[in-house]
Every structure is written in structure tokens, then in C-alpha cells.
PDB file of N, CA and C in Angstrom:
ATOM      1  N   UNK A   1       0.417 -27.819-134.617  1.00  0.00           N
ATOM      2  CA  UNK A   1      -0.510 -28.450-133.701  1.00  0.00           C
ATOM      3  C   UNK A   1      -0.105 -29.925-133.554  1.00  0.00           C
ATOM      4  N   UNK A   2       0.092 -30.654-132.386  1.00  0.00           N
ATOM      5  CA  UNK A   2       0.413 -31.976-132.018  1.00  0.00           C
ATOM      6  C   UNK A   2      -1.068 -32.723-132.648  1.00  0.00           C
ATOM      7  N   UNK A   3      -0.567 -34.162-132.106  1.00  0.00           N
ATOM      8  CA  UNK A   3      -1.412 -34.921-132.583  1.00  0.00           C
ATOM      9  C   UNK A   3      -2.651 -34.718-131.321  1.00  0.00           C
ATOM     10  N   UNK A   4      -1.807 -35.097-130.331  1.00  0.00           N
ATOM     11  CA  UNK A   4      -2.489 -34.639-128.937  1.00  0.00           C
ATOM     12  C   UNK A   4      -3.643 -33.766-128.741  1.00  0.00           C
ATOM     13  N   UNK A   5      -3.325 -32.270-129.435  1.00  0.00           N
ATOM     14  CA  UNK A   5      -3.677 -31.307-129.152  1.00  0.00           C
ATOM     15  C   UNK A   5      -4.849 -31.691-130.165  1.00  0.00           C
ATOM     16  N   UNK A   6      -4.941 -31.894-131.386  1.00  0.00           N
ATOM     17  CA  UNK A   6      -6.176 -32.086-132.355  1.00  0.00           C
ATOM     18  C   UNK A   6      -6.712 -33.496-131.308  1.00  0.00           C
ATOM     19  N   UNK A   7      -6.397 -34.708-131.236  1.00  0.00           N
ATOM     20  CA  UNK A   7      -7.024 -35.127-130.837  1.00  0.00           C
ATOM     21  C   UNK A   7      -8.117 -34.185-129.338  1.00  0.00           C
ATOM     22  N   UNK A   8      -7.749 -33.763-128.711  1.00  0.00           N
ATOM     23  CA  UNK A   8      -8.344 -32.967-127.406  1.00  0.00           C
ATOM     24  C   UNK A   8      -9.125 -32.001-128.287  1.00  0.00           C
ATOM     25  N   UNK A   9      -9.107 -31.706-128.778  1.00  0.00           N
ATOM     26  CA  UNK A   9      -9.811 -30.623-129.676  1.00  0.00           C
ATOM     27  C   UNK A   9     -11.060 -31.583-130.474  1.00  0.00           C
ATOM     28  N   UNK A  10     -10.865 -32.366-130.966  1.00  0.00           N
ATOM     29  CA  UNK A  10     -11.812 -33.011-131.001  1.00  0.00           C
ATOM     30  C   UNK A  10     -12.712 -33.700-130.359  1.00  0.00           C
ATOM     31  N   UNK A  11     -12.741 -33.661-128.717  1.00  0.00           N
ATOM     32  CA  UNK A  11     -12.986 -33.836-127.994  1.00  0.00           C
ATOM     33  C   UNK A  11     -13.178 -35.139-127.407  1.00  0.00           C
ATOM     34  N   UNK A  12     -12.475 -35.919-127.543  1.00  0.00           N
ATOM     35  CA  UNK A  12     -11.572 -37.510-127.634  1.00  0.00           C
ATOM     36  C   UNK A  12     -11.391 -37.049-126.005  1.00  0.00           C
ATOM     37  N   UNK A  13     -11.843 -38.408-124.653  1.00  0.00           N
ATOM     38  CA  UNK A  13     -11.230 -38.348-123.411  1.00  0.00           C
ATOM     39  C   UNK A  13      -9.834 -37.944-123.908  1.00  0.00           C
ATOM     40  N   UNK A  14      -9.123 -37.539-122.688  1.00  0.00           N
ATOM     41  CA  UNK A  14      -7.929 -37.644-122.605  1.00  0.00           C
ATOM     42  C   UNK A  14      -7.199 -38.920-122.416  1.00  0.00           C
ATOM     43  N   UNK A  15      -8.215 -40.323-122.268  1.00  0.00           N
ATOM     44  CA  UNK A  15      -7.343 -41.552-121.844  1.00  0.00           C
ATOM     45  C   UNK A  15      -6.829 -41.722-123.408  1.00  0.00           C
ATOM     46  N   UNK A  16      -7.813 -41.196-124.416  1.00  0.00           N
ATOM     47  CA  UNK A  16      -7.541 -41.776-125.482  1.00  0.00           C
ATOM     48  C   UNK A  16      -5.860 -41.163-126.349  1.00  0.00           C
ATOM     49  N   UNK A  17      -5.839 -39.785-125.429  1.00  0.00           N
ATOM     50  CA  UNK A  17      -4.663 -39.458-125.669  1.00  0.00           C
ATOM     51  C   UNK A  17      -3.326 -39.772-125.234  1.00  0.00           C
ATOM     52  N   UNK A  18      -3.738 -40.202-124.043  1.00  0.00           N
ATOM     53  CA  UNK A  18      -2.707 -41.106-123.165  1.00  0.00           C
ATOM     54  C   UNK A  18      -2.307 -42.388-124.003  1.00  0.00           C
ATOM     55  N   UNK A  19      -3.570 -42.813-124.059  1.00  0.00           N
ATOM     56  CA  UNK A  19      -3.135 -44.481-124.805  1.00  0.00           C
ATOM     57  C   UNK A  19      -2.098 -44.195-126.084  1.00  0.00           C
ATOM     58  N   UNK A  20      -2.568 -43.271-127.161  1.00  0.00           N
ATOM     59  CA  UNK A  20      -2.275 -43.019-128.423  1.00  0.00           C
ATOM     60  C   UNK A  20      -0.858 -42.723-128.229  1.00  0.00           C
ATOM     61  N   UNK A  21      -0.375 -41.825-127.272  1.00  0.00           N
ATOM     62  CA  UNK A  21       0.666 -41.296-126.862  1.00  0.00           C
ATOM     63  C   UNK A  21       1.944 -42.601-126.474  1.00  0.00           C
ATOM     64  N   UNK A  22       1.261 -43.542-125.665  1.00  0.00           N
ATOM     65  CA  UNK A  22       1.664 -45.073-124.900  1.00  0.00           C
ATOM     66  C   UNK A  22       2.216 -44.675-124.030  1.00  0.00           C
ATOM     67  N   UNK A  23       1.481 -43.627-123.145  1.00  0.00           N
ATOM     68  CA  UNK A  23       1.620 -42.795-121.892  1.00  0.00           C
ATOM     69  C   UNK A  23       0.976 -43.821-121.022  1.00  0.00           C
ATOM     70  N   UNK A  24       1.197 -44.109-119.801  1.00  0.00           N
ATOM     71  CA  UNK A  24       0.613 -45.185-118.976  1.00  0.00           C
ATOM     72  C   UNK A  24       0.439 -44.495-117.747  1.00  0.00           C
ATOM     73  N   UNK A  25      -0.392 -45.648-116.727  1.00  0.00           N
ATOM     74  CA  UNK A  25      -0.514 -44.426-115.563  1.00  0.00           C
ATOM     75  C   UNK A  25       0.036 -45.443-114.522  1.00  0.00           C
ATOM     76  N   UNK A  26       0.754 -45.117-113.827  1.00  0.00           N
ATOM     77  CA  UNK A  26       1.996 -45.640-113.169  1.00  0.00           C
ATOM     78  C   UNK A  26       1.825 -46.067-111.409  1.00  0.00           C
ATOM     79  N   UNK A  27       0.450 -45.464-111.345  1.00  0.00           N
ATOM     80  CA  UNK A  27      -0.556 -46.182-109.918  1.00  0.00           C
ATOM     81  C   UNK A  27      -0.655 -47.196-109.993  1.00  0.00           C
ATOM     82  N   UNK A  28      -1.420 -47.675-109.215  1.00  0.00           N
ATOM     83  CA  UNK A  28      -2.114 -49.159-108.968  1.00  0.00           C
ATOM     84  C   UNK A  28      -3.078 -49.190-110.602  1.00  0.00           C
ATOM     85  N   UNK A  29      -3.833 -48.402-110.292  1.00  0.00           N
ATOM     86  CA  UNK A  29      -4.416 -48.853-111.434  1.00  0.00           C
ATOM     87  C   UNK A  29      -3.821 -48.829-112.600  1.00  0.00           C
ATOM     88  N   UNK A  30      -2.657 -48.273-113.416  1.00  0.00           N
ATOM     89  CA  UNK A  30      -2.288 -48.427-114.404  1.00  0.00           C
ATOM     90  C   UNK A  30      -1.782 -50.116-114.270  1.00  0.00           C
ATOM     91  N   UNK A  31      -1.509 -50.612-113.098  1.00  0.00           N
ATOM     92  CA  UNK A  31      -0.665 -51.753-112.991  1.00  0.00           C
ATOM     93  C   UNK A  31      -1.305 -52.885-112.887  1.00  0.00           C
ATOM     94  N   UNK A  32      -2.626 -52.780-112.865  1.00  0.00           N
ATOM     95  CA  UNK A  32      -3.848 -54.224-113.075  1.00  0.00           C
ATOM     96  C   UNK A  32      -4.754 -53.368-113.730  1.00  0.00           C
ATOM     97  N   UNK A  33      -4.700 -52.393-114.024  1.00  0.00           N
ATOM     98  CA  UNK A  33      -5.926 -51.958-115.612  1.00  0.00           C
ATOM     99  C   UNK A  33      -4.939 -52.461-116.898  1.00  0.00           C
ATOM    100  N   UNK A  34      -5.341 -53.552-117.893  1.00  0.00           N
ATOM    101  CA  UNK A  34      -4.054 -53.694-118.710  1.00  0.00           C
ATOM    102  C   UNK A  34      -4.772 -53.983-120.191  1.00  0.00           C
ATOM    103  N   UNK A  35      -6.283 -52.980-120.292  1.00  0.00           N
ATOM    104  CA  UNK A  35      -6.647 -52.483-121.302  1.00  0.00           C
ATOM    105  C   UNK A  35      -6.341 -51.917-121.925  1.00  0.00           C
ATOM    106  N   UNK A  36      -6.093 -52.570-123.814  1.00  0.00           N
ATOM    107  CA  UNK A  36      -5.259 -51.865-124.403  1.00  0.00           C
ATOM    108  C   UNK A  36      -6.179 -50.738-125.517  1.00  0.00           C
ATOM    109  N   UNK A  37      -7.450 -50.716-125.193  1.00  0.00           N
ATOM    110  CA  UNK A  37      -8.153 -49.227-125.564  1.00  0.00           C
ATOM    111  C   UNK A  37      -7.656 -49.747-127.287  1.00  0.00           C
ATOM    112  N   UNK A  38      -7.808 -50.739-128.293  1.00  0.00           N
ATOM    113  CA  UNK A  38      -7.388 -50.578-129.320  1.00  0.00           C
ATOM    114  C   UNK A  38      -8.507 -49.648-130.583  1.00  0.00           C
ATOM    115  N   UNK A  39      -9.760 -49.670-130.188  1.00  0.00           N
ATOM    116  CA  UNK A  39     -10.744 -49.509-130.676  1.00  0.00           C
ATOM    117  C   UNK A  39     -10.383 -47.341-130.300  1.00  0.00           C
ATOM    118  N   UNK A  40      -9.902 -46.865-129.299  1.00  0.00           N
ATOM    119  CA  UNK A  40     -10.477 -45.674-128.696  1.00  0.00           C
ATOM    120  C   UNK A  40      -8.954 -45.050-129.625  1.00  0.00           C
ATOM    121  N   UNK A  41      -7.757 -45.892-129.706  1.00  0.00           N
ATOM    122  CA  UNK A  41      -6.650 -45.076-130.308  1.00  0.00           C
ATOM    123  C   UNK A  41      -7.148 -45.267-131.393  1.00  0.00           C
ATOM    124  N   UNK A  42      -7.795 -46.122-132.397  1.00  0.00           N
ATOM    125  CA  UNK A  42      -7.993 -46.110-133.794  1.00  0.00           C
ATOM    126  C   UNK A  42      -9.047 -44.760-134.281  1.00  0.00           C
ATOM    127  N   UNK A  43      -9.759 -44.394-132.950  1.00  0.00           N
ATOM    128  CA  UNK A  43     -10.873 -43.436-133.201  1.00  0.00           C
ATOM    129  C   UNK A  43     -10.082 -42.084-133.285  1.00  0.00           C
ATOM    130  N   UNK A  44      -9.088 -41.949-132.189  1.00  0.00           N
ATOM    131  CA  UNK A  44      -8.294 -40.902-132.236  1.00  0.00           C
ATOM    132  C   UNK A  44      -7.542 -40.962-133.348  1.00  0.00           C
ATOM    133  N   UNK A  45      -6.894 -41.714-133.851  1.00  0.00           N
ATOM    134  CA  UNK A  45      -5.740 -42.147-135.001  1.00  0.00           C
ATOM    135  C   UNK A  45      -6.965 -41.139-136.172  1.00  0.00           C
ATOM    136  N   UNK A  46      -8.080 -41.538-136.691  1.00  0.00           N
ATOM    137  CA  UNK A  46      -9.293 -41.081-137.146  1.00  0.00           C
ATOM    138  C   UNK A  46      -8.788 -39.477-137.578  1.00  0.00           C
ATOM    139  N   UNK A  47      -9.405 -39.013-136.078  1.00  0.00           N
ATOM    140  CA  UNK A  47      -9.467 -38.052-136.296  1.00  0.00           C
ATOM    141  C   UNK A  47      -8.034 -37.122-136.713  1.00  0.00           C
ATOM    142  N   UNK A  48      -6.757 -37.528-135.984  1.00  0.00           N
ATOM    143  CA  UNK A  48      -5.912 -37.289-136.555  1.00  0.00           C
ATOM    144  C   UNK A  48      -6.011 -36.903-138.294  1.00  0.00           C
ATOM    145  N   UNK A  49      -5.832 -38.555-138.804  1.00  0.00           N
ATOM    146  CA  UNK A  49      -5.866 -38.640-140.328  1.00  0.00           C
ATOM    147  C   UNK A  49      -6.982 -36.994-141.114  1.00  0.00           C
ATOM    148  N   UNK A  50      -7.806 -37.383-140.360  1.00  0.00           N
ATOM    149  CA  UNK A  50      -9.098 -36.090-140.619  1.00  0.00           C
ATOM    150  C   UNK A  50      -8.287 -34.349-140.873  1.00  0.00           C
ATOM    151  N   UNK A  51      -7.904 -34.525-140.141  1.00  0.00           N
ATOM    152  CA  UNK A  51      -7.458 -33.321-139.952  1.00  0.00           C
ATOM    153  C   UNK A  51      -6.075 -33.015-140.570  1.00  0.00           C
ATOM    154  N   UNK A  52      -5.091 -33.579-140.998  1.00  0.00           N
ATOM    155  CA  UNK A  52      -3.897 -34.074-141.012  1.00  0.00           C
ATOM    156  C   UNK A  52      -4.061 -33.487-142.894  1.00  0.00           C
ATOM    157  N   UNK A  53      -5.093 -34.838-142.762  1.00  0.00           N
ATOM    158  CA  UNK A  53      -5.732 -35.045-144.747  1.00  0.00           C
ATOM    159  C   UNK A  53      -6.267 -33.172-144.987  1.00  0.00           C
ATOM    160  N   UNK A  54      -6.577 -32.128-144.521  1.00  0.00           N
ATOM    161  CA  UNK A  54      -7.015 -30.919-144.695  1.00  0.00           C
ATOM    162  C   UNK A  54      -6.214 -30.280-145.218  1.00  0.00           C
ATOM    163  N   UNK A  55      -4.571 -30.617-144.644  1.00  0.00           N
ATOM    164  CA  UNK A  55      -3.725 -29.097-145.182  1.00  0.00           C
ATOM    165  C   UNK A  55      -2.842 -30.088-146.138  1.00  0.00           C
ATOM    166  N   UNK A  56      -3.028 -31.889-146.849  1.00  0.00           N
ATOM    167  CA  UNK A  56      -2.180 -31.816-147.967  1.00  0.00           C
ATOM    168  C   UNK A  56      -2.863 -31.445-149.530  1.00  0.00           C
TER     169      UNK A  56
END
């Protein structure tokens, strides 16, 4: 299972997977939105660890 995929499973937007990823969005708005979401990847990062920490 990706990190991706647990994050979405945990039901984390998908921006938060984008960000985590440092997937950008390549419109206009990716190009004057230049929020770096640090608070929403640490939540995802989270749940990662959460899940990650289960199978050692």
C-alpha cells in the first residue's frame, strides 16, 4: 500500500496528497496559489506514521 493510498483511505482531501507527494497543479491557480499546506502534510505524514507503526 503507498503512502498515498493510506493517506486517501484515511480520508485526508486529496490536496493533502498532492502536497505530500510535491505534486503541484500546473494551472493558473497552482501558479499564484503558493500555499505550502505545512500543517495538512504533517496531518497526512500522521497518519502515515499510524499506520506504517502497525506492521513493525
Amino acid at each position: 500500500m503507498t503512502a498515498a493510498t493510506i493517506v486517501q483511505a484515511a480520508r485526508l482531501p486529496v490536496d493533502y496528497v498532492k502536497a505530500l507527494l510535491n505534486h503541484n497543479d500546473k494551472g493558473v491557480t497552482g501558479i499564484y496559489a503558493r500555499w505550502h499546506i505545512f500543517e495538512e502534510k504533517r496531518e497526512a505524514t500522521k497518519v502515515i506514521a499510524k499506520h506504517v507503526g502497525g506492521f513493525l
